[in-house]
C-alpha atoms as a PDB file:
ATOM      1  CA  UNK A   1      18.790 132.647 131.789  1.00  0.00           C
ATOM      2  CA  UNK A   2      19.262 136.327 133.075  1.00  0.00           C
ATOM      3  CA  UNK A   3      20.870 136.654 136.280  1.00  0.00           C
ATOM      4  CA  UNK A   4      21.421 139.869 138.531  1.00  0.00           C
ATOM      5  CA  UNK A   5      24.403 141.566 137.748  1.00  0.00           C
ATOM      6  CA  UNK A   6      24.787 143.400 141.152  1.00  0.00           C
ATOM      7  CA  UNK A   7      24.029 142.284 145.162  1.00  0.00           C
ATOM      8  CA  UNK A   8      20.431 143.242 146.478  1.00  0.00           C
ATOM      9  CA  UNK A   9      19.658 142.688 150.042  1.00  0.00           C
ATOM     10  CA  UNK A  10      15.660 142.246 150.452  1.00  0.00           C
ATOM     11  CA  UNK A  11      14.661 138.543 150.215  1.00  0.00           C
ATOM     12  CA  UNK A  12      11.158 139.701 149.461  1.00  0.00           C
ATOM     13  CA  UNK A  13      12.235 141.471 145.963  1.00  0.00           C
ATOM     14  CA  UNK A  14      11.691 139.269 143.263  1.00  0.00           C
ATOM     15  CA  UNK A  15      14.407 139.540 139.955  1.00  0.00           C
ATOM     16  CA  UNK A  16      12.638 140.006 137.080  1.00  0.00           C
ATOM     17  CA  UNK A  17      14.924 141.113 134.763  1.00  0.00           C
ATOM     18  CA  UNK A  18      17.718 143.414 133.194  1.00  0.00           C
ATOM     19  CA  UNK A  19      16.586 146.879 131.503  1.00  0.00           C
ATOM     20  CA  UNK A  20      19.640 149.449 130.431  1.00  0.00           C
ATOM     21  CA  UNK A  21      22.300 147.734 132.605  1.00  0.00           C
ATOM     22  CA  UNK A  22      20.019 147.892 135.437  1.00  0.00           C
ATOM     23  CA  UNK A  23      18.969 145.129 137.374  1.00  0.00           C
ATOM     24  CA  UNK A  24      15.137 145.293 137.576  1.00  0.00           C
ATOM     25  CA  UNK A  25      12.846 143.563 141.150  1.00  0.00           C
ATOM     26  CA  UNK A  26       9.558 144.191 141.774  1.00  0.00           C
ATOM     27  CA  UNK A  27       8.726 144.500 145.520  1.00  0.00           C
ATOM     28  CA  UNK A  28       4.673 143.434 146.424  1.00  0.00           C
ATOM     29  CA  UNK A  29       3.458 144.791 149.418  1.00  0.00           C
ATOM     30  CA  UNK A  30       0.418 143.394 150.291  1.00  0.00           C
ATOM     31  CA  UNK A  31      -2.017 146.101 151.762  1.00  0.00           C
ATOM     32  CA  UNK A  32      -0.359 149.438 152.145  1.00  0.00           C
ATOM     33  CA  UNK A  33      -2.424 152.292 152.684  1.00  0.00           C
ATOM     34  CA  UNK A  34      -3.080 154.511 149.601  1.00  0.00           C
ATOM     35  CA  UNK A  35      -2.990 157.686 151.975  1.00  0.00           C
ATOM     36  CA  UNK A  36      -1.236 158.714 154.934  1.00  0.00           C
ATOM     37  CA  UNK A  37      -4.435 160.005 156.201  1.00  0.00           C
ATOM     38  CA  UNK A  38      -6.290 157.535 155.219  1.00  0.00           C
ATOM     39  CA  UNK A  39      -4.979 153.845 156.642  1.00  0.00           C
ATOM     40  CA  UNK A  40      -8.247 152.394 155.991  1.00  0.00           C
ATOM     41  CA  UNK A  41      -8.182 152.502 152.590  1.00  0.00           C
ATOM     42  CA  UNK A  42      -5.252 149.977 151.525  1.00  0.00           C
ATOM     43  CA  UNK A  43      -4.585 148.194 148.442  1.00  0.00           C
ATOM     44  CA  UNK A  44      -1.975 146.716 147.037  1.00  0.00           C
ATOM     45  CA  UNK A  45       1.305 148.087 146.560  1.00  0.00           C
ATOM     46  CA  UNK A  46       3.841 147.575 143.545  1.00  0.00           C
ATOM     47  CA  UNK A  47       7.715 148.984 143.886  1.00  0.00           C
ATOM     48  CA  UNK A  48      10.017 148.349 141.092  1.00  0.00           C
ATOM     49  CA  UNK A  49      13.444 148.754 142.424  1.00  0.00           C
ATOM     50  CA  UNK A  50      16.233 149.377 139.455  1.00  0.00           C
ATOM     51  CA  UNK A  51      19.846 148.722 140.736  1.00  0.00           C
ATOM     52  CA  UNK A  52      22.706 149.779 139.560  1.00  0.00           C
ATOM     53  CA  UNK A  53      25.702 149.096 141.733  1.00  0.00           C
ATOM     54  CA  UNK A  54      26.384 146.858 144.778  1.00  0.00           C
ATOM     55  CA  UNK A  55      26.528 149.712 147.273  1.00  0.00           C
ATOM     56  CA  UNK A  56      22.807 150.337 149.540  1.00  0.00           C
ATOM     57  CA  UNK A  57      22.318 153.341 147.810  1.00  0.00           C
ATOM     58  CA  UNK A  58      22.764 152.296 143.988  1.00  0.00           C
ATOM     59  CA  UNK A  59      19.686 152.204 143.552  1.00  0.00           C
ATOM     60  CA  UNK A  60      16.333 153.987 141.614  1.00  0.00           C
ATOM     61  CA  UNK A  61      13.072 152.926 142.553  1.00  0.00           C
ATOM     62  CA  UNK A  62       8.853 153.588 141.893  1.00  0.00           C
ATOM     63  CA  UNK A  63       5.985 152.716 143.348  1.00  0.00           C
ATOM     64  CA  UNK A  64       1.935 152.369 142.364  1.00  0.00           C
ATOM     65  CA  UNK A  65      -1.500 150.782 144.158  1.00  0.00           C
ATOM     66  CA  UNK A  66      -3.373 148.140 142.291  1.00  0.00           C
ATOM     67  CA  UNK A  67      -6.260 149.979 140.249  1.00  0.00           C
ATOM     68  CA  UNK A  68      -4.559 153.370 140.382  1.00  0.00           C
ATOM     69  CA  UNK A  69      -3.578 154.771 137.014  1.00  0.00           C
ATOM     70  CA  UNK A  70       0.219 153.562 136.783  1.00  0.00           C
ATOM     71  CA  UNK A  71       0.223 155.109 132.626  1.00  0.00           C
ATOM     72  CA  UNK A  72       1.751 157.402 133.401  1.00  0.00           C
ATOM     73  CA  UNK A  73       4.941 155.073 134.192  1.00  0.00           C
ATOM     74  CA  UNK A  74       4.335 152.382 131.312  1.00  0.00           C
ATOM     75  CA  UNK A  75       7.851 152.471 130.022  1.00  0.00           C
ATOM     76  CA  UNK A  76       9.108 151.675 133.525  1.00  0.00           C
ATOM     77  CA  UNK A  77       6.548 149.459 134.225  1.00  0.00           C
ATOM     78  CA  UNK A  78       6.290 147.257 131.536  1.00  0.00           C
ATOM     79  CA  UNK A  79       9.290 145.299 133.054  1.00  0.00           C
ATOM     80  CA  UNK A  80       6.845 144.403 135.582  1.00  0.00           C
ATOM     81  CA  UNK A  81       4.522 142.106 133.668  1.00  0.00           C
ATOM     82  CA  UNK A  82       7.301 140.190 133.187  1.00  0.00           C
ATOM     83  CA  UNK A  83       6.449 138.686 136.412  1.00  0.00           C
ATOM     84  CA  UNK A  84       3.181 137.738 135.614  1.00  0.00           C
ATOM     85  CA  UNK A  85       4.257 136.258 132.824  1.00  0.00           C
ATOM     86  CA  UNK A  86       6.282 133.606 134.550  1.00  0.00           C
ATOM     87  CA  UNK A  87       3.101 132.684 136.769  1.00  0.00           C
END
């Protein structure tokens, strides 16, 4: 079993995972709005956090709304179906 290699503080980030020495969590956020302008329209929102180190800031992380083209970000993202997968 993969475990996380460094200390992440949010207890809402699920592990999913290790991906170039990086330890991989996807974040769910369950209606954010897609625009600040907006805050009617909300959908989902996805955040893969990729850490690093043990310090706060060790961290890289991405974000992208539930039917918005996320494509662009597939070799990032593919870690995240690894989530679903475990469903």
């Amino acid at each position: 079993m993969i475990t996380p290699k460094f200390k992440h503080d949010c207890d809402k980030c699920k592990f999913v995972g290790r991906l170039d020495g990086k330890d991989c969590y996807v974040h769910v956020t369950a209606s954010a709005p897609v625009r600040a302008h907006d805050p009617h329209e909300c959908r989902t929102m996805y955040t893969l956090i990729m850490r690093d180190g043990d310090d706060g800031p060790d961290y890289i992380s991405t974000s992208f709304f539930e039917g918005l083209d996320w494509r662009s970000n597939y070799p990032v993202w593919e870690i995240v179906w690894r989530m679903f997968d475990d469903r």
